[in-house]
N, C-alpha and C. Protein backbone atom coordinates (compact mmCIF):
# COMPACT_ATOMS: atom_id res chain seq x y z
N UNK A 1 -22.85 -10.72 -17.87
CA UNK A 1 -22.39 -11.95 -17.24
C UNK A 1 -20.86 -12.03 -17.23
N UNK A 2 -20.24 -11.57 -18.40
CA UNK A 2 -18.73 -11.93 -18.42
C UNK A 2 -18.13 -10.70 -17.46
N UNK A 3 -18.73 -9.56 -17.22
CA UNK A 3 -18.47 -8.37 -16.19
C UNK A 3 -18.21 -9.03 -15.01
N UNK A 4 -19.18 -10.30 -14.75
CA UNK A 4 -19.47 -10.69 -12.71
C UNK A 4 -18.33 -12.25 -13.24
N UNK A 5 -18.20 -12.18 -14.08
CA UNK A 5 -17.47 -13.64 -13.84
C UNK A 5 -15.93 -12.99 -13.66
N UNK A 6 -15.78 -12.02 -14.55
CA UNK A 6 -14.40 -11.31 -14.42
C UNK A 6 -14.23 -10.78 -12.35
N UNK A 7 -14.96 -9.95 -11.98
CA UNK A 7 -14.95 -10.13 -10.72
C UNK A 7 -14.94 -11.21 -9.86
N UNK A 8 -15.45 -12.18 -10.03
CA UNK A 8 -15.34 -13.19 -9.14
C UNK A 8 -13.85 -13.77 -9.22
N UNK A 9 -13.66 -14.25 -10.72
CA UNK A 9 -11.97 -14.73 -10.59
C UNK A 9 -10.75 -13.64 -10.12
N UNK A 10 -11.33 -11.77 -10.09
CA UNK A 10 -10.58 -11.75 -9.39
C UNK A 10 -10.52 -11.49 -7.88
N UNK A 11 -11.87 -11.88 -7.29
CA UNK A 11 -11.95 -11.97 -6.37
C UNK A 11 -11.34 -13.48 -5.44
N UNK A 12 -11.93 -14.69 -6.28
CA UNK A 12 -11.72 -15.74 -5.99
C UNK A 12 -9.98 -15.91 -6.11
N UNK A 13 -9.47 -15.61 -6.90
CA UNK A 13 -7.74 -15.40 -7.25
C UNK A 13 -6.73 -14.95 -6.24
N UNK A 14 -7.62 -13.60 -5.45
CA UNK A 14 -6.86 -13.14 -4.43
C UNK A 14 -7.48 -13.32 -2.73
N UNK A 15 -8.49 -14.26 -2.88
CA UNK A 15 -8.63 -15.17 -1.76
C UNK A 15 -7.44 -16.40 -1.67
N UNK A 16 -7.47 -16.81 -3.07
CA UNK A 16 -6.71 -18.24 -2.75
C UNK A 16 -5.39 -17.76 -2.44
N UNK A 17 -4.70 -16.90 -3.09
CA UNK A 17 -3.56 -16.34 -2.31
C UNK A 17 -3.58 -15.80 -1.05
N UNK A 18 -4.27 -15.39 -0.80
CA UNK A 18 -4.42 -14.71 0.76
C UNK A 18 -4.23 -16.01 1.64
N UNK A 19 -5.44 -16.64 1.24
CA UNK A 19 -5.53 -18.40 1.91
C UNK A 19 -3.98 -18.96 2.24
N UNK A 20 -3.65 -19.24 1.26
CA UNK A 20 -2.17 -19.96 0.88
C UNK A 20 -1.10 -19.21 2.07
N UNK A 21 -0.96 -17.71 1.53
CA UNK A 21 0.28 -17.25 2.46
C UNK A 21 -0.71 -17.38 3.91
N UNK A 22 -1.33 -17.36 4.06
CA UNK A 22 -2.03 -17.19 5.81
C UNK A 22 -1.61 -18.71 6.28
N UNK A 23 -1.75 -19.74 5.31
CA UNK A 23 -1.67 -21.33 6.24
C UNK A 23 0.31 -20.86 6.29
N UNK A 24 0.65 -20.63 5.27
CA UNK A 24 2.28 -20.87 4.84
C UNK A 24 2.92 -19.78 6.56
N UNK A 25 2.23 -18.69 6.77
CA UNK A 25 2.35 -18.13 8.14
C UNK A 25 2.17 -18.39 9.62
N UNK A 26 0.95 -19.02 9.45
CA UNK A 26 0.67 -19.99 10.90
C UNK A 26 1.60 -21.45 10.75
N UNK A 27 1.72 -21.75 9.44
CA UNK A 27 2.54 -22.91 9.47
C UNK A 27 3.83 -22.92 10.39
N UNK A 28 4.60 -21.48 9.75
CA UNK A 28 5.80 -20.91 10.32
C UNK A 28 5.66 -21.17 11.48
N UNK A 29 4.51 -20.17 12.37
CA UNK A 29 4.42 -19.96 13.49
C UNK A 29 4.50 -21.49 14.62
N UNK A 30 3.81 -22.38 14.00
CA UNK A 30 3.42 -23.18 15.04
C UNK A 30 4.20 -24.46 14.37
N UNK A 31 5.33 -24.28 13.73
CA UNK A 31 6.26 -25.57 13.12
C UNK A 31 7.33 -24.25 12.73
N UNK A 32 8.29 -23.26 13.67
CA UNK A 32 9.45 -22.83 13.29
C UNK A 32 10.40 -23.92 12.49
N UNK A 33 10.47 -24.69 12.85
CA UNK A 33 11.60 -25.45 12.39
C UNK A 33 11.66 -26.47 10.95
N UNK A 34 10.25 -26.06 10.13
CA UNK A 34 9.99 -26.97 9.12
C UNK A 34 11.17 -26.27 8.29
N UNK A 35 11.73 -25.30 8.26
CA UNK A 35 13.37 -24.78 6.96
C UNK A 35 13.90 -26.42 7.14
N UNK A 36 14.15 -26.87 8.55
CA UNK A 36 15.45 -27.46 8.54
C UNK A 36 14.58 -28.90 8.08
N UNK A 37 14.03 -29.49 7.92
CA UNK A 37 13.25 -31.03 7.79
C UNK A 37 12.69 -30.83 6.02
N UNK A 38 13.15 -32.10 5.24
CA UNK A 38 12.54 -32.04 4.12
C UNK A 38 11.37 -32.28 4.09
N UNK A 39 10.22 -32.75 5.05
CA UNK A 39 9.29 -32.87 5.01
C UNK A 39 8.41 -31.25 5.31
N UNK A 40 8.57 -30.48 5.95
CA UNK A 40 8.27 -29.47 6.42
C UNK A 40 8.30 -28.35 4.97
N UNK A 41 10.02 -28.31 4.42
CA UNK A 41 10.04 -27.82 3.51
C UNK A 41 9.10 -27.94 2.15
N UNK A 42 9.00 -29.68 2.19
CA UNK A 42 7.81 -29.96 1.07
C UNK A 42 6.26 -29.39 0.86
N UNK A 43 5.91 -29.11 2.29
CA UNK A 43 4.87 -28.83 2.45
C UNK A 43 4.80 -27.19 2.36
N UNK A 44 4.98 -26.53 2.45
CA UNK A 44 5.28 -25.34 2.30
C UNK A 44 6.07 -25.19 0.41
N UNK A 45 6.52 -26.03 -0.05
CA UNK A 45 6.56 -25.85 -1.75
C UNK A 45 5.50 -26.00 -2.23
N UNK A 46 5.02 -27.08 -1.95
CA UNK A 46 3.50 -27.91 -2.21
C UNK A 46 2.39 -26.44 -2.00
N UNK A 47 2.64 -25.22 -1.36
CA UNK A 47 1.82 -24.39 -1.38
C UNK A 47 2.21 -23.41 -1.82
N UNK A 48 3.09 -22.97 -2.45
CA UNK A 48 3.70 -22.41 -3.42
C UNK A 48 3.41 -23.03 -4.78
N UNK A 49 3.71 -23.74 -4.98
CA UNK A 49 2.44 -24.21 -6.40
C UNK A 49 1.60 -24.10 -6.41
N UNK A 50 0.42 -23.81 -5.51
CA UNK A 50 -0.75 -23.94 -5.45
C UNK A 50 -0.99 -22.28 -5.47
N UNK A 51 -0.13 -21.83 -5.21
CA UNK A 51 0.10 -20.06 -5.91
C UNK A 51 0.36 -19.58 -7.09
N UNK A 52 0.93 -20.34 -8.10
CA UNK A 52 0.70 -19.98 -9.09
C UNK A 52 0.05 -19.90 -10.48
N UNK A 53 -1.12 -20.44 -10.04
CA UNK A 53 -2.19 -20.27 -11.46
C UNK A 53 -2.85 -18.99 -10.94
N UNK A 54 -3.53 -19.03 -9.69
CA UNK A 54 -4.00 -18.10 -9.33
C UNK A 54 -3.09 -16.52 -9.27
N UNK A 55 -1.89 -16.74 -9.27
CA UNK A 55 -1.05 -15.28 -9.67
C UNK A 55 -0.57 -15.29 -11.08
N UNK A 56 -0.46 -16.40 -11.78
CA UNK A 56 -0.57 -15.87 -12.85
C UNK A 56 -2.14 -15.33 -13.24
N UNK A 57 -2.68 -16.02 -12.68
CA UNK A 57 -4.23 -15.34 -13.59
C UNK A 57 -4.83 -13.82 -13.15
N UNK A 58 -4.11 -13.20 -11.76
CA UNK A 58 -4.23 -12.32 -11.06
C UNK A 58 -3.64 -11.42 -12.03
N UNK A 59 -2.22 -11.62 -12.82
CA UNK A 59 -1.67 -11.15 -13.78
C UNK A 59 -2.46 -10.19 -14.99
N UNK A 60 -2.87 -11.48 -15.59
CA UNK A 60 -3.35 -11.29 -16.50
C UNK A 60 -5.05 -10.62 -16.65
N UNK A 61 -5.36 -10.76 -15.32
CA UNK A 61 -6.73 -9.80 -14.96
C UNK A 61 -6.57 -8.44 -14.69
N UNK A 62 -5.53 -7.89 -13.65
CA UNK A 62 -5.49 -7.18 -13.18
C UNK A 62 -4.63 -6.17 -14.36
N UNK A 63 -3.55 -6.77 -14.99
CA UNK A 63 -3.07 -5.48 -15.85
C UNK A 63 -3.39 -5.90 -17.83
N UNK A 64 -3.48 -4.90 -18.13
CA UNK A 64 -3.78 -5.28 -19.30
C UNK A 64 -2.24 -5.25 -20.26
N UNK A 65 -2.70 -6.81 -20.67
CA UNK A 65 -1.51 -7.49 -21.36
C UNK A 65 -1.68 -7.44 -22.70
N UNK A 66 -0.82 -6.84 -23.39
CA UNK A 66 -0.94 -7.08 -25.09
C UNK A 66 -1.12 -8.10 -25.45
N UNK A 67 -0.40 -8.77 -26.57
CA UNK A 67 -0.57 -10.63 -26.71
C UNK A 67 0.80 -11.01 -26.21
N UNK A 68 1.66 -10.32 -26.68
CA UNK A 68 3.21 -10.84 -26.31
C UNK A 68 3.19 -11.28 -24.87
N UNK A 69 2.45 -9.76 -23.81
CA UNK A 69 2.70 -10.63 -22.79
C UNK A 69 2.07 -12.14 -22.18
N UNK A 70 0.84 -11.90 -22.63
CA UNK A 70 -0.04 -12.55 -22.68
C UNK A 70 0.74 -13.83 -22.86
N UNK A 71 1.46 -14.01 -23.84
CA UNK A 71 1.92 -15.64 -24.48
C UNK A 71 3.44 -15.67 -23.71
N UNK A 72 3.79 -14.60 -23.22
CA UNK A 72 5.11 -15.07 -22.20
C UNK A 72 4.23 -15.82 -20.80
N UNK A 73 3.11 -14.98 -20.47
CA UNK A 73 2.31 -16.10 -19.05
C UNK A 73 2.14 -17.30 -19.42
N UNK A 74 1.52 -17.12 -20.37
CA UNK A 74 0.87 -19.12 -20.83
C UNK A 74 2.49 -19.66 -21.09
N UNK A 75 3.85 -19.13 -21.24
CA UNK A 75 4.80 -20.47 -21.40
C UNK A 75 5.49 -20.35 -19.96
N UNK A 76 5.22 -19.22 -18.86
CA UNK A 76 5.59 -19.40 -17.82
C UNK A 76 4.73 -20.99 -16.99
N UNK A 77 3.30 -20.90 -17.21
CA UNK A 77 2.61 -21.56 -17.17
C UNK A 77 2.80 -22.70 -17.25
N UNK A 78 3.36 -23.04 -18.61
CA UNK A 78 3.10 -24.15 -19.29
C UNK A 78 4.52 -24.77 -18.83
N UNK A 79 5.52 -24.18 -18.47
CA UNK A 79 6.64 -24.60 -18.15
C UNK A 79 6.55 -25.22 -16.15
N UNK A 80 5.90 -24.29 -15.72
CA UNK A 80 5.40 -24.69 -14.41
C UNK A 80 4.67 -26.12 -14.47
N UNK A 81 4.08 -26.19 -14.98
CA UNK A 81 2.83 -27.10 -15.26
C UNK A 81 3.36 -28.46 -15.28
N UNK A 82 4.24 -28.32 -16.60
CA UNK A 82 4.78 -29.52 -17.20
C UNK A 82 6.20 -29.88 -16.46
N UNK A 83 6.74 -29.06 -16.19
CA UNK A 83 7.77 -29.27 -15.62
C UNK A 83 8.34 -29.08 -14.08
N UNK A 84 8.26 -28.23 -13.71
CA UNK A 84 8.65 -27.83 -12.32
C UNK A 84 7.76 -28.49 -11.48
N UNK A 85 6.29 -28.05 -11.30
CA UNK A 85 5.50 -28.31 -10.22
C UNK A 85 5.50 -30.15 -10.54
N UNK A 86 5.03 -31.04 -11.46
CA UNK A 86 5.64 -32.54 -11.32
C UNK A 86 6.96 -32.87 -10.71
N UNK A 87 8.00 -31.88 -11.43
CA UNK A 87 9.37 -32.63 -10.78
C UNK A 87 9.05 -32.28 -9.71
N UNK A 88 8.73 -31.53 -8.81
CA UNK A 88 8.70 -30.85 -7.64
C UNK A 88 8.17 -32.02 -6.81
N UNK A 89 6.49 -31.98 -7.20
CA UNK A 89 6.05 -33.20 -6.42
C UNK A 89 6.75 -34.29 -6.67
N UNK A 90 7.27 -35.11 -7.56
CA UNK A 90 8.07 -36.48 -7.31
C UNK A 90 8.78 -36.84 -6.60
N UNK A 91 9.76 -34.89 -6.07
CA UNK A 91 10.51 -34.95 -5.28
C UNK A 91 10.35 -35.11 -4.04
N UNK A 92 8.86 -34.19 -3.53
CA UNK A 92 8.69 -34.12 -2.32
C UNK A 92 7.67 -36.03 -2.22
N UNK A 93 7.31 -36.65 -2.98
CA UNK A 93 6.79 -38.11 -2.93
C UNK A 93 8.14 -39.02 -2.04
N UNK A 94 9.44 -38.71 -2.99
CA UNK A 94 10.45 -39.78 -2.59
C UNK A 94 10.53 -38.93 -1.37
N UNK A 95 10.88 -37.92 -0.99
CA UNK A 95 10.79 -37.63 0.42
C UNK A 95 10.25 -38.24 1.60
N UNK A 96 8.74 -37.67 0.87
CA UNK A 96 7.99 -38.64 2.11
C UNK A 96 7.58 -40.40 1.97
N UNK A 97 8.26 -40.56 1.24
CA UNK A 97 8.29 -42.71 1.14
C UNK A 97 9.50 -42.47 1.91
N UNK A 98 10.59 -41.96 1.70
CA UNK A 98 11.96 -42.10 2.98
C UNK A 98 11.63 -42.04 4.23
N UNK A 99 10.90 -40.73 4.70
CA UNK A 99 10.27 -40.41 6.16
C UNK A 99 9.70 -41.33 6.70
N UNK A 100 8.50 -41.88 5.53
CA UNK A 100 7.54 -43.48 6.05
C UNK A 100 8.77 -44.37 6.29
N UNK A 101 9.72 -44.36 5.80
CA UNK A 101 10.67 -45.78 5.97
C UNK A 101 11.59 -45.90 7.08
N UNK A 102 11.88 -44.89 7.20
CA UNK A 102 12.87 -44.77 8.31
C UNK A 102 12.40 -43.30 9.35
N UNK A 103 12.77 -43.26 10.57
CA UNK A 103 12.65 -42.40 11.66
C UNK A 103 13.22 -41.28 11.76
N UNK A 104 14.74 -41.80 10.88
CA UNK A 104 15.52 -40.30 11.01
C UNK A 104 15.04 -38.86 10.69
N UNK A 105 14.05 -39.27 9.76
CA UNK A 105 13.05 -37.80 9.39
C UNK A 105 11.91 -37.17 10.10
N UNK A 106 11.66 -37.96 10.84
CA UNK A 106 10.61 -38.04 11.59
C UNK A 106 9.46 -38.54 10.99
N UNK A 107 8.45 -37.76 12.10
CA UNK A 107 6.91 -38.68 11.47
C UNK A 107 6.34 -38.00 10.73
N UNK A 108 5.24 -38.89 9.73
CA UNK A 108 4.33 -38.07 8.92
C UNK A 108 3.63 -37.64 9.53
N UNK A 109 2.69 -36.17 9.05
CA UNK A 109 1.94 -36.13 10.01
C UNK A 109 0.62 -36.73 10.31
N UNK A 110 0.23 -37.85 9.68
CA UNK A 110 -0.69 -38.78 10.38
C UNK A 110 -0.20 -39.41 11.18
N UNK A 111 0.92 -39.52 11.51
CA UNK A 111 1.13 -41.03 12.37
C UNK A 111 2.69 -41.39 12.05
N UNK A 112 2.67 -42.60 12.33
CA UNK A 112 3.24 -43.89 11.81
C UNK A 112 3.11 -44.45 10.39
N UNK A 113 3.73 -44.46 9.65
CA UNK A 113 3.13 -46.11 8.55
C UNK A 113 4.36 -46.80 8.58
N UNK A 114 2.82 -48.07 8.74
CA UNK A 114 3.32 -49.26 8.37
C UNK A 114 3.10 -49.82 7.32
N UNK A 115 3.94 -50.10 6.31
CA UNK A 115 3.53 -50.47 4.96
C UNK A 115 3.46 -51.86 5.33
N UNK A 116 4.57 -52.79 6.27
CA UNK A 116 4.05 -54.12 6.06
C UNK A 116 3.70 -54.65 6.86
N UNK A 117 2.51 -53.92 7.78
CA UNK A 117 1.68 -54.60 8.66
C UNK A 117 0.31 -54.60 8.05
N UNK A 118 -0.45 -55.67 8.19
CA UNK A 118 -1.73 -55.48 7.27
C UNK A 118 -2.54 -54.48 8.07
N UNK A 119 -3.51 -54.29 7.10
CA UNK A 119 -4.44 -53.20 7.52
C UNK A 119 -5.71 -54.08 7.60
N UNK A 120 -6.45 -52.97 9.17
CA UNK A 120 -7.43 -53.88 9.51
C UNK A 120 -8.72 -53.41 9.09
């Protein structure tokens, strides 16, 4: 059992990366210009985090790690975790509450919001 579970995560591991860079490519393709817009840029970080558990764990499946390395991943990890990927999103949050507020950023991509029109 632990033989097919080891295959699956690293099967499942290098789908979700595959996944990730394939949207992060058509993204490119069909929104060239998200470099220059903080909203564009967010979204494309926002999937870059979502790359790294699955490459670290690709890591640690695919080559065999003593413990040392082993415990340098878990504080790469743990430093991602706790630190970067939150500040990251807070950042890209106040982003997009600015975009909702004002035009100069353009639109979200649902729409419009209106925060102070009621909802029906």
């Amino acid at each position: 059992m632990q033989a097919t579970q080891v295959v699956l995560l690293k099967i499942g591991s290098i789908t979700a990366i595959v996944s990730i860079i394939q949207w992060i490519a058509i993204y490119s393709y069909l929104e060239p210009s998200w470099r220059k817009g903080p909203i564009g840029r967010s979204l494309v970080l926002f999937a870059v985090y979502a790359m790294v558990t699955p490459a670290l764990l690709i890591v640690s499946l695919f080559f065999r790690l003593n413990r040392l390395n082993t415990q340098a991943v878990a504080w790469v990890e743990i430093v991602l975790l706790l630190a970067a990927i939150p500040a990251g999103m807070a950042w890209r949050s106040v982003i997009w509450w600015r975009a909702s507020r004002s035009g100069d950023e353009g639109r979200l991509p649902a729409g419009e919001c209106h925060h102070d029109e009621p909802s029906e």
